[in-house]
Protein backbone atom coordinates (compact mmCIF):
# COMPACT_ATOMS: atom_id res chain seq x y z
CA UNK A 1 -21.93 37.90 -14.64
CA UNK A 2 -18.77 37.41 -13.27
CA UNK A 3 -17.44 34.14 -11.28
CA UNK A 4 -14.81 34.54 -9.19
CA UNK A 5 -12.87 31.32 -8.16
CA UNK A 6 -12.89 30.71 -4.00
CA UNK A 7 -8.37 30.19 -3.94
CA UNK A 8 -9.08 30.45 -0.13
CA UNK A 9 -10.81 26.72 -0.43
CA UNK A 10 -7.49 25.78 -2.11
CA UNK A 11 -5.55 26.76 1.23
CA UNK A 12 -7.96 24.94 3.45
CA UNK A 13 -7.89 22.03 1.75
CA UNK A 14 -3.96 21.79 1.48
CA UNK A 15 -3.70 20.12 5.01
CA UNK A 16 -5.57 17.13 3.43
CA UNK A 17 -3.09 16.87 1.01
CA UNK A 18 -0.54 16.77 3.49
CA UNK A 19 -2.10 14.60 6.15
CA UNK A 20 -2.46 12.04 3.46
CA UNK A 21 0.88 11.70 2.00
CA UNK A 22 2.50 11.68 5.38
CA UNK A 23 2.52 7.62 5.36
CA UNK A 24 2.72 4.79 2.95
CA UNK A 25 0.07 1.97 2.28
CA UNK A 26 1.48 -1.22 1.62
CA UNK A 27 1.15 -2.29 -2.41
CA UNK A 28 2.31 -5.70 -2.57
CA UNK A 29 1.04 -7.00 0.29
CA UNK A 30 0.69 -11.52 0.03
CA UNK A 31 0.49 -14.51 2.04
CA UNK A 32 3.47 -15.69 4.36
CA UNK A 33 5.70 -17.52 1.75
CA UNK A 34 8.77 -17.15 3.69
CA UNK A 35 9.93 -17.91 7.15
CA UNK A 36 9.28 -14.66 9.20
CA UNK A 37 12.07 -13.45 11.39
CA UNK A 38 9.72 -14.18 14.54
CA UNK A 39 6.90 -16.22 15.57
CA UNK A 40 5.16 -14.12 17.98
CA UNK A 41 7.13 -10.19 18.80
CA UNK A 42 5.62 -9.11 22.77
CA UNK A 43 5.39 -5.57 23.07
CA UNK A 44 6.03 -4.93 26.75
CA UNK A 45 4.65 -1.22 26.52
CA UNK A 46 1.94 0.39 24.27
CA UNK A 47 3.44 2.73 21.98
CA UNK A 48 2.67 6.09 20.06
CA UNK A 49 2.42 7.29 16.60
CA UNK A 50 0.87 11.36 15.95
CA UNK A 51 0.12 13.96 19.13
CA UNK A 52 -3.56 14.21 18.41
CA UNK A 53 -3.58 17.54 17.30
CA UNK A 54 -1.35 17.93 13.64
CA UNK A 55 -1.90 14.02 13.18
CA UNK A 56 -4.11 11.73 14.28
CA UNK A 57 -2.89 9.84 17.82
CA UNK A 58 -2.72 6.45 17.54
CA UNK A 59 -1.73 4.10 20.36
CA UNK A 60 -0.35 0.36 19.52
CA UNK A 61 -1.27 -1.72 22.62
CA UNK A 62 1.03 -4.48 24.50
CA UNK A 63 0.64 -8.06 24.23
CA UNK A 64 1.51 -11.00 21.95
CA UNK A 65 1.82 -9.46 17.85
CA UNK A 66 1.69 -12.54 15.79
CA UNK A 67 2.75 -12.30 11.58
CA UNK A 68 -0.14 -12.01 9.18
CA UNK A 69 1.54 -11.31 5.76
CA UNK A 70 4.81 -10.27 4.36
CA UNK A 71 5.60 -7.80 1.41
CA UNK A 72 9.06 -7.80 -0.53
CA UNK A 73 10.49 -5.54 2.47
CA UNK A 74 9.30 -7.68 5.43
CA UNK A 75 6.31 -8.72 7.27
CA UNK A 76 3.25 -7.41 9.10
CA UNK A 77 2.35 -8.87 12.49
CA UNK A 78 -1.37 -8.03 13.25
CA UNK A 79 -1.88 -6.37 17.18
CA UNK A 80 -3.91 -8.67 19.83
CA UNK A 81 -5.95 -5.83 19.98
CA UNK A 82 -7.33 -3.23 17.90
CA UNK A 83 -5.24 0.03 17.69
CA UNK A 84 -7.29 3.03 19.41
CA UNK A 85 -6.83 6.50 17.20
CA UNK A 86 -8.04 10.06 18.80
CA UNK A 87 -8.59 12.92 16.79
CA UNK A 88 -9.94 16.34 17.89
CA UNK A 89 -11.77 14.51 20.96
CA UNK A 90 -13.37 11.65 18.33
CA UNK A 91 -11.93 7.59 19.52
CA UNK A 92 -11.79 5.25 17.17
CA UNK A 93 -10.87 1.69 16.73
CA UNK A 94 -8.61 -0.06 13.64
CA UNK A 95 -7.44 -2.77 12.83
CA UNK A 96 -3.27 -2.64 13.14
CA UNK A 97 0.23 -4.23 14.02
CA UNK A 98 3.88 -3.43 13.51
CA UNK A 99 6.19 -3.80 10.49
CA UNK A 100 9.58 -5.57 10.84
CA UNK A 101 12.06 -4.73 7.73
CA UNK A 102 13.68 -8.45 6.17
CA UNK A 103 16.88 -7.90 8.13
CA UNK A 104 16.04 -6.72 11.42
CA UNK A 105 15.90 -7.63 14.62
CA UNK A 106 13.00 -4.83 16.14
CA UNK A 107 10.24 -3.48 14.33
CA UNK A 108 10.50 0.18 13.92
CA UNK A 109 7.01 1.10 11.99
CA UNK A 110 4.00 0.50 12.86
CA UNK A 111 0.45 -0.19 10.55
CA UNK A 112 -3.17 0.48 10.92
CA UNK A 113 -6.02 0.20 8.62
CA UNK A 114 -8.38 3.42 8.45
CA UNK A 115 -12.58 1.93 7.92
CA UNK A 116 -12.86 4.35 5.56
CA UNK A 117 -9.15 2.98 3.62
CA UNK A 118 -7.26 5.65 4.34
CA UNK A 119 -6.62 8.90 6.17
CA UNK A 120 -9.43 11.16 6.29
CA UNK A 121 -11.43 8.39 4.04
CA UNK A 122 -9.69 9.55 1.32
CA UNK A 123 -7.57 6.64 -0.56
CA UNK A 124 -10.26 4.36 -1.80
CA UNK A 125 -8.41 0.84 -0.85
CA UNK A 126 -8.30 -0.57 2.69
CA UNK A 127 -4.27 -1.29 2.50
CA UNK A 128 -2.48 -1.18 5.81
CA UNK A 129 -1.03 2.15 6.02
CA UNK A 130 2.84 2.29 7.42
CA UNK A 131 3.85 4.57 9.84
CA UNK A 132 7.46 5.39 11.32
CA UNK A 133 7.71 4.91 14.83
CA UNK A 134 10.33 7.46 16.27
CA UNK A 135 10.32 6.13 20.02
CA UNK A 136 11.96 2.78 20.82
CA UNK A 137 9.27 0.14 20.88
CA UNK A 138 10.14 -2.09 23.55
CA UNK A 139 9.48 -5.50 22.65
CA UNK A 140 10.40 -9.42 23.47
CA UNK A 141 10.76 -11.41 20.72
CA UNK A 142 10.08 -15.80 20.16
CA UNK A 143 12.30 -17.27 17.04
């Protein structure tokens, strides 16, 4: 008896692969020790991350973003509201923020935290996963 190996489910599964490298989880993620750059950062407008279809679409809404912890790159300021992801016509909600880098002035990724710890379900902790925004987030901000 012969078994033949399925290579086809090797190509299938390479999206996964892909999908779950395409962001970074935080590693050394601790309490507030320093001063952060901003006590509360406004978002004025929801904002974007993924079109829905290659990458999951997830939409950061408005409202007051207040800092939660802080890494050795900069801080995470948790949304008022829980991010709302859509993915091949499923909704869900996460828990999220934005990402300020020590040094500047606007926040240019953003963070959410998959229920199952990752994309897909597939990293096994529940770090906040980092995301680069491309669009301008448009945002007030209170020293």
């Amino acid at each position: 008896m012969r078994i033949v190996f399925p290579f086809y489910l090797c190509f299938s599964l390479l999206p996964l692969f892909f999908i779950g490298c395409s962001s970074t989880a935080f590693k050394n993620l601790q309490v507030i020790q320093q001063e952060p750059p901003f006590k509360v950062i406004t978002v004025v407008e929801p904002f974007e991350y993924g079109d829905g279809l290659f990458e999951i679409k997830h939409t950061w809404p408005k409202g007051d973003y207040t800092p939660v912890f802080e890494t050795s790159m900069g801080f995470l300021y948790k949304a008022p509201t829980q991010i709302v992801s859509k993915d091949a016509g499923i909704t869900r909600l996460h828990e999220g923020g934005l990402f300020i880098e020590k040094g500047k002035n606007i926040p240019t990724y953003g963070y959410w935290i998959a229920p199952g710890g990752g994309p897909l379900g597939l990293i096994s902790s529940r770090l906040p996963i980092k995301v680069k925004i491309d669009s301008e987030i448009k945002v007030e901000t209170k020293r």
